[in-house]
PDB file of N, CA and C in Angstrom:
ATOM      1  N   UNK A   1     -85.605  23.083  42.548  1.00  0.00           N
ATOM      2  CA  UNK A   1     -85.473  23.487  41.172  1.00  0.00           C
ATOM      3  C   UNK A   1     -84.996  22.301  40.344  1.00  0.00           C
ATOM      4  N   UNK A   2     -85.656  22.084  38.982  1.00  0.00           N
ATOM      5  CA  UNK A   2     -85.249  21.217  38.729  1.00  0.00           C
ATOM      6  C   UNK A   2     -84.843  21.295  37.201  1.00  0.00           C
ATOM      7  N   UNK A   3     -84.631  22.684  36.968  1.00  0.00           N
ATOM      8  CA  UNK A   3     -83.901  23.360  35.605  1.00  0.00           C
ATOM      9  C   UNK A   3     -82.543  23.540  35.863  1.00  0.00           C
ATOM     10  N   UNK A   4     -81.673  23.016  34.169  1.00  0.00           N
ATOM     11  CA  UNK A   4     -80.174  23.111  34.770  1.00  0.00           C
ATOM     12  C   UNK A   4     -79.921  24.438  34.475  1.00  0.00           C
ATOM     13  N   UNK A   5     -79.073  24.378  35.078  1.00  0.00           N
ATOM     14  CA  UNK A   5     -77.931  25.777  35.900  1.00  0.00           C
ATOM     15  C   UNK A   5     -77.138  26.156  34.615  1.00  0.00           C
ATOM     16  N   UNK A   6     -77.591  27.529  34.102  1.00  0.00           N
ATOM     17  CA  UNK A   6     -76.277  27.885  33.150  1.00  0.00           C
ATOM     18  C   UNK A   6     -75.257  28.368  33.761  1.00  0.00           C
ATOM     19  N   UNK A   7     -73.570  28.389  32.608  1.00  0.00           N
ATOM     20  CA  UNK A   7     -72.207  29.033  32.947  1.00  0.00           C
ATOM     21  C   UNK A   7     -72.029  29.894  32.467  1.00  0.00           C
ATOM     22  N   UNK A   8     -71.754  31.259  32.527  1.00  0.00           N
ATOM     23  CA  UNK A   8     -71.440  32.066  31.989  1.00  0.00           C
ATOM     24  C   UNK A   8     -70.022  32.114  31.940  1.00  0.00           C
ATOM     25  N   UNK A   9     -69.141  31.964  30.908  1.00  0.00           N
ATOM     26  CA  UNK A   9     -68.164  31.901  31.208  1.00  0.00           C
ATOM     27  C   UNK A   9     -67.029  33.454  30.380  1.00  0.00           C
ATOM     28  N   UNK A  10     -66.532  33.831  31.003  1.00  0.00           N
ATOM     29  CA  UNK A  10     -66.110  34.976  30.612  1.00  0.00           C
ATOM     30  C   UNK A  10     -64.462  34.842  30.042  1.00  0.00           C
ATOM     31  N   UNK A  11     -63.750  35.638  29.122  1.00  0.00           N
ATOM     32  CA  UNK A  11     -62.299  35.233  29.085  1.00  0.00           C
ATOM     33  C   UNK A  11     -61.708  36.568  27.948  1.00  0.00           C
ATOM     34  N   UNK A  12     -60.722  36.701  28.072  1.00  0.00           N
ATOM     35  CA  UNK A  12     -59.790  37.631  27.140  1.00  0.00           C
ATOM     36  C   UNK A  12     -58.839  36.939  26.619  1.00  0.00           C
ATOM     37  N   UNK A  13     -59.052  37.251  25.071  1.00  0.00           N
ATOM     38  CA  UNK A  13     -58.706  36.667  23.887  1.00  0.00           C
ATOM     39  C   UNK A  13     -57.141  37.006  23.226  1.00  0.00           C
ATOM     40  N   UNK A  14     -56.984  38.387  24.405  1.00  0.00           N
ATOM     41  CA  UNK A  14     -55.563  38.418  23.868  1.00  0.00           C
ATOM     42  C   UNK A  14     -55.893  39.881  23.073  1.00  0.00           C
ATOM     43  N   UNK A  15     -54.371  40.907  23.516  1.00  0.00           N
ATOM     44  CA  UNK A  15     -54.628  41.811  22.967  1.00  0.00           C
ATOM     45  C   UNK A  15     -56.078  43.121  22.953  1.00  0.00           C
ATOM     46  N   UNK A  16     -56.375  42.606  24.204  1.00  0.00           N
ATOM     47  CA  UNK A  16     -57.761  43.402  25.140  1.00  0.00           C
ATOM     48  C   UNK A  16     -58.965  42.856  24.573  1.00  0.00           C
ATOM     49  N   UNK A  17     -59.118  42.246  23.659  1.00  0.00           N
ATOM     50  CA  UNK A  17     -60.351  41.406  23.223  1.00  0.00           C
ATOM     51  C   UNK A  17     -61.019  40.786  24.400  1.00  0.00           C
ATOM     52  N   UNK A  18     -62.109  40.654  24.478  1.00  0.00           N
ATOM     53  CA  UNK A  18     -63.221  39.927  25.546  1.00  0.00           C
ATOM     54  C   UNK A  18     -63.956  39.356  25.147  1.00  0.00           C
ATOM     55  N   UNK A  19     -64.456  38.080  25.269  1.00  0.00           N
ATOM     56  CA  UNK A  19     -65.298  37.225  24.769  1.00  0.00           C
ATOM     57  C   UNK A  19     -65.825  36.125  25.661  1.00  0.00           C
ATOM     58  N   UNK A  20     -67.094  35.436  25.491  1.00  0.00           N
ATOM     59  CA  UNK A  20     -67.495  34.708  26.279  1.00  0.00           C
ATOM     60  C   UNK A  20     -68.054  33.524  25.732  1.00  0.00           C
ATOM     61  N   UNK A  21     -68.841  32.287  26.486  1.00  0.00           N
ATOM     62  CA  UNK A  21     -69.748  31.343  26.134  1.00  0.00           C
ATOM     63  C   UNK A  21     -70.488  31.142  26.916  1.00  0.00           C
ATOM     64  N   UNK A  22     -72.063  30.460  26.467  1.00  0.00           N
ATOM     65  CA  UNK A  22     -73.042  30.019  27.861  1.00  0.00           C
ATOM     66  C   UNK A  22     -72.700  28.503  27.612  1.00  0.00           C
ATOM     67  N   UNK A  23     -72.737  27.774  28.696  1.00  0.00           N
ATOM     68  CA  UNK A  23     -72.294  26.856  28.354  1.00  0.00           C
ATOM     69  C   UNK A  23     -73.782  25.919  29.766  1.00  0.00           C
ATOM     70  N   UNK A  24     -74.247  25.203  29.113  1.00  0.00           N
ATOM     71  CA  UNK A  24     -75.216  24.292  30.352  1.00  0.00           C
ATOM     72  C   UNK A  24     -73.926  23.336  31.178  1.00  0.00           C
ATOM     73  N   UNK A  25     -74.717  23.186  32.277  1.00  0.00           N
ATOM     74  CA  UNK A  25     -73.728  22.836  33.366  1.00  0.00           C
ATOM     75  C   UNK A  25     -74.406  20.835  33.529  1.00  0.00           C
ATOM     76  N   UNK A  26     -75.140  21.208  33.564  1.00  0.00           N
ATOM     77  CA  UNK A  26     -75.829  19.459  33.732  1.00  0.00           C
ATOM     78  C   UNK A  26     -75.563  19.414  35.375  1.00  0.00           C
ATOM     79  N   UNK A  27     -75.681  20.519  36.023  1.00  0.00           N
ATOM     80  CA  UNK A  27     -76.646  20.884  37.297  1.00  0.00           C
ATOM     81  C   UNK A  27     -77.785  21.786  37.102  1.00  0.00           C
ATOM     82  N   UNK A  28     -78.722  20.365  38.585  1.00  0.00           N
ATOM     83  CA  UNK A  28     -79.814  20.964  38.258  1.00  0.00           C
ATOM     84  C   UNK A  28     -80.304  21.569  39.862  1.00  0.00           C
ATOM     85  N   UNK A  29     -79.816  21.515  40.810  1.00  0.00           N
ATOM     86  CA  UNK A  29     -79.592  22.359  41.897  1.00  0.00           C
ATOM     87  C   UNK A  29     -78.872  23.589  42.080  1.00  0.00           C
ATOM     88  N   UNK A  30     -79.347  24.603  42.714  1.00  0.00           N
ATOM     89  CA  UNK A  30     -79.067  25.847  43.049  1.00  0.00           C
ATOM     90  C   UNK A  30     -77.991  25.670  44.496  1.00  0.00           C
ATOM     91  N   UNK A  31     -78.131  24.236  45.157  1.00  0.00           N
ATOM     92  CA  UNK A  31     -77.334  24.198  46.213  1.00  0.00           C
ATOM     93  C   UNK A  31     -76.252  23.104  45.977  1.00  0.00           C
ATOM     94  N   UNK A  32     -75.692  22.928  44.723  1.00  0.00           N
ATOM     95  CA  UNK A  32     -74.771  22.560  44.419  1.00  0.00           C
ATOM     96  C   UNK A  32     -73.282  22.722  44.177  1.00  0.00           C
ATOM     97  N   UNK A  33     -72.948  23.493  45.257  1.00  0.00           N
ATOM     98  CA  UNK A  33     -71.477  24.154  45.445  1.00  0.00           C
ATOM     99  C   UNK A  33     -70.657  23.314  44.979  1.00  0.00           C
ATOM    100  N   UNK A  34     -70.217  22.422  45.117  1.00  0.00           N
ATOM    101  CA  UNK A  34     -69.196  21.594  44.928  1.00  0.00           C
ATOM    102  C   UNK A  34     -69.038  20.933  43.324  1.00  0.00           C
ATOM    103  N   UNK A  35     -70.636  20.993  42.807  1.00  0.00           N
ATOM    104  CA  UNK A  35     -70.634  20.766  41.277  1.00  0.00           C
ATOM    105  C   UNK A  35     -70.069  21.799  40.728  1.00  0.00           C
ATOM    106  N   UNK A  36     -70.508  23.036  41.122  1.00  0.00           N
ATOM    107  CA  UNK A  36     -70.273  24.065  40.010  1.00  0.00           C
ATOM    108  C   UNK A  36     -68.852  24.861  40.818  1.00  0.00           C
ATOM    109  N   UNK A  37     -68.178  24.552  41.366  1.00  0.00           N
ATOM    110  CA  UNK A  37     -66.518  24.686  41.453  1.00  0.00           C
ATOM    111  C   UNK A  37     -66.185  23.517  40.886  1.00  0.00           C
ATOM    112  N   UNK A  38     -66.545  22.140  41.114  1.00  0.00           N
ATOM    113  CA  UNK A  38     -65.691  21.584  39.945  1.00  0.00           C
ATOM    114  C   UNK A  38     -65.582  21.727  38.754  1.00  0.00           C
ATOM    115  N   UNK A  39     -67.171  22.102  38.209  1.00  0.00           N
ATOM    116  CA  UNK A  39     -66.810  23.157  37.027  1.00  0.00           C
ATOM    117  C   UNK A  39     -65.609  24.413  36.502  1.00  0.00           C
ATOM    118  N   UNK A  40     -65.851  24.712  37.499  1.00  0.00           N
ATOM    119  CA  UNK A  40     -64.777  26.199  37.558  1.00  0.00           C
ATOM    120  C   UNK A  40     -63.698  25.216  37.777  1.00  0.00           C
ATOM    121  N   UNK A  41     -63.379  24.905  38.164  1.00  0.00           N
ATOM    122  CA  UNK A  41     -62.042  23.945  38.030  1.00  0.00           C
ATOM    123  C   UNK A  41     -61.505  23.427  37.013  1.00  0.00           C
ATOM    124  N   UNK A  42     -63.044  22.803  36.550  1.00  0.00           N
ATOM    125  CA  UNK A  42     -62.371  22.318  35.173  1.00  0.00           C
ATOM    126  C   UNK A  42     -61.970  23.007  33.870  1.00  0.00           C
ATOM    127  N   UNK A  43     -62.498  23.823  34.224  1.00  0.00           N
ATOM    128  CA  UNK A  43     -62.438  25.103  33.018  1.00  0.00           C
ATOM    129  C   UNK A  43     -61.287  26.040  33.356  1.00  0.00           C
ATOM    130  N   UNK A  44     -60.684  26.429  34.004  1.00  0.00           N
ATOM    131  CA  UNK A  44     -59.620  26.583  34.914  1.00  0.00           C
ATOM    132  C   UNK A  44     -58.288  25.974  34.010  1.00  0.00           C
ATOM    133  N   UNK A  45     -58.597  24.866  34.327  1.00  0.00           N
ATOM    134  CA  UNK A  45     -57.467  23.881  33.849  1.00  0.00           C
ATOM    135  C   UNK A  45     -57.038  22.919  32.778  1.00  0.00           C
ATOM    136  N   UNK A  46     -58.418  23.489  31.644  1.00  0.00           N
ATOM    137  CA  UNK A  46     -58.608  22.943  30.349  1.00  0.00           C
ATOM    138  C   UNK A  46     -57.187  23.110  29.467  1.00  0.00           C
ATOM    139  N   UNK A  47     -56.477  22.724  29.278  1.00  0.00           N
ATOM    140  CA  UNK A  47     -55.332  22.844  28.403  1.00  0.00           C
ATOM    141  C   UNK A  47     -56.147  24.842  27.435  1.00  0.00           C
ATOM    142  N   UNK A  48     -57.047  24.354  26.496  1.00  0.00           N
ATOM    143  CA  UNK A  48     -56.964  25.534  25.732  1.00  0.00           C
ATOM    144  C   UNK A  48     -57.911  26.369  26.148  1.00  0.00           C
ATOM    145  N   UNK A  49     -58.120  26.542  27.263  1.00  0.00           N
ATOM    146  CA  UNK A  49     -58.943  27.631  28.130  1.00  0.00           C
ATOM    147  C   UNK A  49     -58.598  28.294  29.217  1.00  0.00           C
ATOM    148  N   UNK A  50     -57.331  27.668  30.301  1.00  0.00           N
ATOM    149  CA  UNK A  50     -56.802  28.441  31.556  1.00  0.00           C
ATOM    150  C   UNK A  50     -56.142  29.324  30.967  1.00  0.00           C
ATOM    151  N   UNK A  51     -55.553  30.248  30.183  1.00  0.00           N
ATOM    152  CA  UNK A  51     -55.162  31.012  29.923  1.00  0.00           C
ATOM    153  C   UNK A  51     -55.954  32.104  29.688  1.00  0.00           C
ATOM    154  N   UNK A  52     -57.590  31.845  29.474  1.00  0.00           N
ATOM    155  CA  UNK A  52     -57.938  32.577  28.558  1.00  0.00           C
ATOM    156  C   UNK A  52     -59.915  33.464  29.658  1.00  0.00           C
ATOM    157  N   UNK A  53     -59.854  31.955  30.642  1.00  0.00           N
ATOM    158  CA  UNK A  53     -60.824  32.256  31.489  1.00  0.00           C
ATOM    159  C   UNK A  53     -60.546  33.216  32.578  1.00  0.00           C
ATOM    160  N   UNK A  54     -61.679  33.877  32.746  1.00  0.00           N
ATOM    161  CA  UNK A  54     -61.320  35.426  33.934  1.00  0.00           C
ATOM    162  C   UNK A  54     -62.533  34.691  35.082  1.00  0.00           C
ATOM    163  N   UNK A  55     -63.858  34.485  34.400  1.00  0.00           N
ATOM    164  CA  UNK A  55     -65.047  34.784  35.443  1.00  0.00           C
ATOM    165  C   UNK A  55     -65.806  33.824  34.741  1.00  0.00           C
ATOM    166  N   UNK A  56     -66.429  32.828  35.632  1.00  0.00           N
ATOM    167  CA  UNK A  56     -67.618  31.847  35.530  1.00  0.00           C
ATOM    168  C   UNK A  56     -68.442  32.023  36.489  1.00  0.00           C
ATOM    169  N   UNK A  57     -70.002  32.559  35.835  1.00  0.00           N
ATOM    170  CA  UNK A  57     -71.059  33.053  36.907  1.00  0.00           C
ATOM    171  C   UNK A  57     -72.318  31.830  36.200  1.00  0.00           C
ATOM    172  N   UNK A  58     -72.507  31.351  37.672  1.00  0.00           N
ATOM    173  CA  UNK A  58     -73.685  30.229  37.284  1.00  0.00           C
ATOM    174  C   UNK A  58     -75.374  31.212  37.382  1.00  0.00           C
ATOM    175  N   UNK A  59     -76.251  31.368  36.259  1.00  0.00           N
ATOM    176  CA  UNK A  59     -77.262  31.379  36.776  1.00  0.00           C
ATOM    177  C   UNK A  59     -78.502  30.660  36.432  1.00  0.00           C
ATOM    178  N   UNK A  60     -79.665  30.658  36.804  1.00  0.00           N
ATOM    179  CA  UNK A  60     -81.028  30.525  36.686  1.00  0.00           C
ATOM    180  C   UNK A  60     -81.742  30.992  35.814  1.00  0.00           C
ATOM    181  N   UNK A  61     -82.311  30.107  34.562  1.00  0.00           N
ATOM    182  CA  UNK A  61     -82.892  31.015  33.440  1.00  0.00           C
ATOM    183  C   UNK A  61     -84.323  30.573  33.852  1.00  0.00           C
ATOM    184  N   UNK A  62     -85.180  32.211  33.756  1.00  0.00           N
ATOM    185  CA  UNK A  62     -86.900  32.578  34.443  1.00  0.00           C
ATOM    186  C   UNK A  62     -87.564  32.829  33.027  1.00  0.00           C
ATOM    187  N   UNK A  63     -88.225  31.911  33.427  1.00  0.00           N
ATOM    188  CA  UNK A  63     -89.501  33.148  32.049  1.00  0.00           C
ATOM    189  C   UNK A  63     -90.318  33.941  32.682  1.00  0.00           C
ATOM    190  N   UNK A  64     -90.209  34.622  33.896  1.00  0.00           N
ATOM    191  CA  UNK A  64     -91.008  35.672  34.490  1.00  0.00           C
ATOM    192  C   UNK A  64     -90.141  36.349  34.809  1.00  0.00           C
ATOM    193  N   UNK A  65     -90.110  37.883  34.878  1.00  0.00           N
ATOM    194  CA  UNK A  65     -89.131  38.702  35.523  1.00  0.00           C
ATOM    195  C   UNK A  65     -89.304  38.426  37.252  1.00  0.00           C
ATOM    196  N   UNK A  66     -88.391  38.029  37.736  1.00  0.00           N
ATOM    197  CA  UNK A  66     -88.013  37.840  39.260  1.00  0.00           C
ATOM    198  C   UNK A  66     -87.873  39.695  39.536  1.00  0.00           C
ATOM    199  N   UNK A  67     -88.093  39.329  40.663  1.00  0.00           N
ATOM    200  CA  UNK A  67     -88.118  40.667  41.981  1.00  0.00           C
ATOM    201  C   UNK A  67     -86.384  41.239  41.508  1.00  0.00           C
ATOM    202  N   UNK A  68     -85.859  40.292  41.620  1.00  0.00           N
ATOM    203  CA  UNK A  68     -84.359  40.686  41.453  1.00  0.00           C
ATOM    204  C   UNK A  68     -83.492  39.888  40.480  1.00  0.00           C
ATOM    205  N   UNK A  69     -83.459  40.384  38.777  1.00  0.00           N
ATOM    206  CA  UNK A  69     -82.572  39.666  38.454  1.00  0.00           C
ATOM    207  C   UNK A  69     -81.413  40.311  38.131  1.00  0.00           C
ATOM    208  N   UNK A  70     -80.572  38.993  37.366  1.00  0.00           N
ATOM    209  CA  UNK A  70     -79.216  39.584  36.585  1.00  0.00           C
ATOM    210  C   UNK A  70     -78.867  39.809  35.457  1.00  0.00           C
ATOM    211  N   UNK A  71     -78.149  40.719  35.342  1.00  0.00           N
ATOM    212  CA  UNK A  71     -77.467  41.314  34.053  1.00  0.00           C
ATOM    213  C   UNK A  71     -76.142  41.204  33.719  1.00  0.00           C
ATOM    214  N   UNK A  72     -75.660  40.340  32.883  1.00  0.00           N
ATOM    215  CA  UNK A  72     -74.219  40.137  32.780  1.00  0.00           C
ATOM    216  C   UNK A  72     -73.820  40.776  32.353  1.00  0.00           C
ATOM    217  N   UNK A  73     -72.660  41.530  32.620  1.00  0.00           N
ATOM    218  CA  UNK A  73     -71.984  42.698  31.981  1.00  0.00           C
ATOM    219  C   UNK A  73     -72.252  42.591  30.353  1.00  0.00           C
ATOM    220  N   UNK A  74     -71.493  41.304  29.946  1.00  0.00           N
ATOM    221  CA  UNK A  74     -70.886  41.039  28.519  1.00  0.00           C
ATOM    222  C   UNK A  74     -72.159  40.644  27.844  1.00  0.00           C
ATOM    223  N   UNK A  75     -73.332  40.663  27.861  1.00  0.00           N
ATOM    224  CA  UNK A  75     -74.441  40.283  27.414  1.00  0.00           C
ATOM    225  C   UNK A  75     -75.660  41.157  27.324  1.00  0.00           C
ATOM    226  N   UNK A  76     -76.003  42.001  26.050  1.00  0.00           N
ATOM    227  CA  UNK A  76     -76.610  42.672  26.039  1.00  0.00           C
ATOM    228  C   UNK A  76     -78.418  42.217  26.303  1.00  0.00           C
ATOM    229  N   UNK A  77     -79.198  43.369  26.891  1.00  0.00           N
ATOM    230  CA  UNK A  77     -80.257  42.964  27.123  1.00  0.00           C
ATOM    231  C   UNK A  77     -81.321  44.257  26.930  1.00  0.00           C
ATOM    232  N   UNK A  78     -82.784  43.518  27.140  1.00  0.00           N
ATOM    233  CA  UNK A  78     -83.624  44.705  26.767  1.00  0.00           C
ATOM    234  C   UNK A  78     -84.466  45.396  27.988  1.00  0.00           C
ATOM    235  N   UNK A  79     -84.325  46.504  27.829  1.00  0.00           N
ATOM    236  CA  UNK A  79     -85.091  47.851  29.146  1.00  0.00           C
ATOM    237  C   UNK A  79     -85.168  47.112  30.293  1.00  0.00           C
ATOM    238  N   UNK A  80     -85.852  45.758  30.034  1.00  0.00           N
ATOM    239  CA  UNK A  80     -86.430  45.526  31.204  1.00  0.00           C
ATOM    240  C   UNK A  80     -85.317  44.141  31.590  1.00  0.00           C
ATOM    241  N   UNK A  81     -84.418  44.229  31.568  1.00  0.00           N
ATOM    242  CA  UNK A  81     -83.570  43.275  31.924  1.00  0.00           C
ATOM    243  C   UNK A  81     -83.743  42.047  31.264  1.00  0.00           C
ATOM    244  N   UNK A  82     -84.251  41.807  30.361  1.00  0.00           N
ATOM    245  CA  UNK A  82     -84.451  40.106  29.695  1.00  0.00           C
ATOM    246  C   UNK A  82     -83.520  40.436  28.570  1.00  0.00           C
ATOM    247  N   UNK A  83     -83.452  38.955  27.929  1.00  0.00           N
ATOM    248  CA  UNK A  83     -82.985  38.737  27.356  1.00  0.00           C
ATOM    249  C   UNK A  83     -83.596  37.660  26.505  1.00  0.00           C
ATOM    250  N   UNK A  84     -83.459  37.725  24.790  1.00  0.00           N
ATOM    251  CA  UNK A  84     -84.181  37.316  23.870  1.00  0.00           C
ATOM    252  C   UNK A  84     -83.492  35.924  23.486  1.00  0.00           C
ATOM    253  N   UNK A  85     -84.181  34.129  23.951  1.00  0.00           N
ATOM    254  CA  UNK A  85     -83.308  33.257  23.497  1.00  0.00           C
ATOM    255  C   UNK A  85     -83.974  32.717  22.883  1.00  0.00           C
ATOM    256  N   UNK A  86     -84.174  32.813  21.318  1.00  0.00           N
ATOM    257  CA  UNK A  86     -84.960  31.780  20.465  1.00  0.00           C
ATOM    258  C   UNK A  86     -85.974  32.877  20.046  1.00  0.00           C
ATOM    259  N   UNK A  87     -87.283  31.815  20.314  1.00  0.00           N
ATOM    260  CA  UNK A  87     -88.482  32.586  20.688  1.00  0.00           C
ATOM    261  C   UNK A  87     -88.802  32.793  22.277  1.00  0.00           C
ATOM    262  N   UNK A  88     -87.954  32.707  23.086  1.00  0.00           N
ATOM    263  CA  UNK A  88     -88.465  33.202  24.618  1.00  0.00           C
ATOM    264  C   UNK A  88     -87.607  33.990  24.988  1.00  0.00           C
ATOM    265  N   UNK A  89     -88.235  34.705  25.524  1.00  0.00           N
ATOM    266  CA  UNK A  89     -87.705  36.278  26.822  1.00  0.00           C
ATOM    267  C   UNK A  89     -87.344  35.300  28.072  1.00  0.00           C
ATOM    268  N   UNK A  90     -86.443  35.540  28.473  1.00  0.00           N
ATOM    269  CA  UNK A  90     -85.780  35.028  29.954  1.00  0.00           C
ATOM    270  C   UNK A  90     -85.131  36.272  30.702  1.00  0.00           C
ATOM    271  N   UNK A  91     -85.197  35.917  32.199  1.00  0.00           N
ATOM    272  CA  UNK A  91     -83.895  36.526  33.088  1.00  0.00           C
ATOM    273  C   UNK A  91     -83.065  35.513  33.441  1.00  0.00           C
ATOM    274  N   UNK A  92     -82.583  36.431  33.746  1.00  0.00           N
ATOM    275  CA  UNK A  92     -81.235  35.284  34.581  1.00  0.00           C
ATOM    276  C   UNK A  92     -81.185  36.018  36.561  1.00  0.00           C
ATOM    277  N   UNK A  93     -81.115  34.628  36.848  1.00  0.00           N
ATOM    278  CA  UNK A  93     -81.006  34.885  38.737  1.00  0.00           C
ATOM    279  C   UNK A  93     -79.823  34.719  39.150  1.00  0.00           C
ATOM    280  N   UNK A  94     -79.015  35.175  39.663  1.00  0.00           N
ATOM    281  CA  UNK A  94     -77.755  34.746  40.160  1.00  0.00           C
ATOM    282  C   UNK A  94     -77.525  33.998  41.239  1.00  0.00           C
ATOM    283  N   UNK A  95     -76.312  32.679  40.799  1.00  0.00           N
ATOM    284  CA  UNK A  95     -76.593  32.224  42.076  1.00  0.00           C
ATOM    285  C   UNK A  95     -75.168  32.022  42.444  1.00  0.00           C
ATOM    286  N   UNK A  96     -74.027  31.944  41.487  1.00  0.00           N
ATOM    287  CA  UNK A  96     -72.727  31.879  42.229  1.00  0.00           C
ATOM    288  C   UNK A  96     -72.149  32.655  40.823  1.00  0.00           C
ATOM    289  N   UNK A  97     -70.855  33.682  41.372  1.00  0.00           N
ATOM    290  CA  UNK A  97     -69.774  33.927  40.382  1.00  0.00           C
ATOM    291  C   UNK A  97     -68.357  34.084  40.646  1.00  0.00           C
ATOM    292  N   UNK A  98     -67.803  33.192  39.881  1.00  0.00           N
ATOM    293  CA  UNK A  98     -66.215  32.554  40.452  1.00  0.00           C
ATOM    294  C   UNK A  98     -65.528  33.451  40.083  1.00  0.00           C
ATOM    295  N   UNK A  99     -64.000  34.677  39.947  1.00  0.00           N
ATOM    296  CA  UNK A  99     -63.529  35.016  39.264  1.00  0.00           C
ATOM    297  C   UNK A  99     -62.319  34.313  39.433  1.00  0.00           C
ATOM    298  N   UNK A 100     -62.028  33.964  38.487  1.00  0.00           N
ATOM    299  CA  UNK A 100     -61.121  32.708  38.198  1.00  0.00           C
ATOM    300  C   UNK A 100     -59.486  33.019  37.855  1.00  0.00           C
ATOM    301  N   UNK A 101     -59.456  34.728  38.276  1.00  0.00           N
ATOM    302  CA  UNK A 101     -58.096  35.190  38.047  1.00  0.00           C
ATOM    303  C   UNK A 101     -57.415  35.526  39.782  1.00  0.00           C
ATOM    304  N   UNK A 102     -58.267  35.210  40.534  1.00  0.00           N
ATOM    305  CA  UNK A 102     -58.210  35.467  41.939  1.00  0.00           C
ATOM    306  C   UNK A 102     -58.386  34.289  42.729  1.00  0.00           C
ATOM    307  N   UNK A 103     -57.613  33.693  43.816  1.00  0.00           N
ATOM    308  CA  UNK A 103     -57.629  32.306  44.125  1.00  0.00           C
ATOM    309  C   UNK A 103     -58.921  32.593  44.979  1.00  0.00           C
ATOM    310  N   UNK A 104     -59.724  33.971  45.654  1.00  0.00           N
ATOM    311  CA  UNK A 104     -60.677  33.816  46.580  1.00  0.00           C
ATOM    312  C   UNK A 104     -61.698  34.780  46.231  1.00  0.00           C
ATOM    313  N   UNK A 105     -62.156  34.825  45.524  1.00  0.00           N
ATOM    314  CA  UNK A 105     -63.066  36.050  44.969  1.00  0.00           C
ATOM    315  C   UNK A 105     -64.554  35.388  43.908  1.00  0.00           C
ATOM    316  N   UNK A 106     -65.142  35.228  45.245  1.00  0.00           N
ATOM    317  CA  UNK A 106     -66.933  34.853  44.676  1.00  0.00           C
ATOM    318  C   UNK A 106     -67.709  35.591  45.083  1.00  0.00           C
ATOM    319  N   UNK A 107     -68.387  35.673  44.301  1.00  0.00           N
ATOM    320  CA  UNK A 107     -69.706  36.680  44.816  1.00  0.00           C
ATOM    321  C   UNK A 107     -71.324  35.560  44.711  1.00  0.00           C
ATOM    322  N   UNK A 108     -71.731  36.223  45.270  1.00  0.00           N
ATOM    323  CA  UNK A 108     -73.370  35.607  45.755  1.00  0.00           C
ATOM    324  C   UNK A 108     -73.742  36.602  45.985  1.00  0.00           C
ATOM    325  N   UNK A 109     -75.348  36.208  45.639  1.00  0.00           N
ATOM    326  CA  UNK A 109     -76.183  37.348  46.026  1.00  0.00           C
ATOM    327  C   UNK A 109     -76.364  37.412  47.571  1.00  0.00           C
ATOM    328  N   UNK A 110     -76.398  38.579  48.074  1.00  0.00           N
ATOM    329  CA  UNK A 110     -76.743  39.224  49.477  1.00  0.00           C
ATOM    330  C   UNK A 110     -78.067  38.827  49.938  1.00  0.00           C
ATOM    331  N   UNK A 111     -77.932  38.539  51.091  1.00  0.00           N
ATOM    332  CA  UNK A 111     -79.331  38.037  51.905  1.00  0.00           C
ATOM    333  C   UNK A 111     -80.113  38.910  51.666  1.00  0.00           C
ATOM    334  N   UNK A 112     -80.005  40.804  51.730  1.00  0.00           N
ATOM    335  CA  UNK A 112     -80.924  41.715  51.199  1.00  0.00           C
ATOM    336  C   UNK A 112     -81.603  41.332  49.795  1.00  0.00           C
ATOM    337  N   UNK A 113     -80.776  40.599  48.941  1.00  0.00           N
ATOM    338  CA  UNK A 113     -81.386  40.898  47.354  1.00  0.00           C
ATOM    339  C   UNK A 113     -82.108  39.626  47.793  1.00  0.00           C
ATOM    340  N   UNK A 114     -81.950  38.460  48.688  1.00  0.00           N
ATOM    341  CA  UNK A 114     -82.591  37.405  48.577  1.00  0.00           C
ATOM    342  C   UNK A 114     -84.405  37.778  48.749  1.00  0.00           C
ATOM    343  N   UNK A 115     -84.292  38.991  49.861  1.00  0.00           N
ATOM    344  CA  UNK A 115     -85.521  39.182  50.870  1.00  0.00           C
ATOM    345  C   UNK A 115     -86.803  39.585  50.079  1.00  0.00           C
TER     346      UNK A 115
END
């Protein structure tokens, strides 16, 4: 793959507010573990963001609907799971999600959703 990797980055604003950003990662591998925790790291430990980050989920933006995509909670989308950026319809694939309020809590997709 040689499209970069978006961040979804998730956070509470205080006072139960929830809010997020997509943020491009400037990875362009899907088997780049160690890039995209140093990401989460860094965002983690940003002076005006560790307070405020919960969950950073990296995914894959498709212009075809995949067999299996994702739906981010905080991001509304249409019937068919896409989502409207610009002038293009995309999905999103999941490929790692950090929750960043828990020292061990990632999720990946399951070898079933891979199959």
């Amino acid at each position: 793959m040689n499209r970069e990797l978006i961040a979804l980055v998730d956070g509470e604003m205080g006072e139960g507010k929830q809010g997020g950003m997509m943020l491009g990662t400037g990875i362009t591998s899907t088997h780049a573990l160690e890039k995209m925790l140093a990401m989460v790291e860094t965002l983690r430990t940003h002076p005006a963001l560790r307070d405020h980050i919960t969950k950073v989920t990296f995914v894959t933006k498709l212009n075809k609907k995949p067999e299996h995509h994702y739906v981010h909670p905080h991001i509304g989308c249409g019937e068919d799971g896409s989502m409207q950026l610009g002038d293009d319809k995309v999905w999103f694939e999941l490929i790692l999600a950090v929750d960043t309020t828990s020292d061990d809590v990632i999720d990946v997709p399951s070898a079933e959703e891979e199959e």
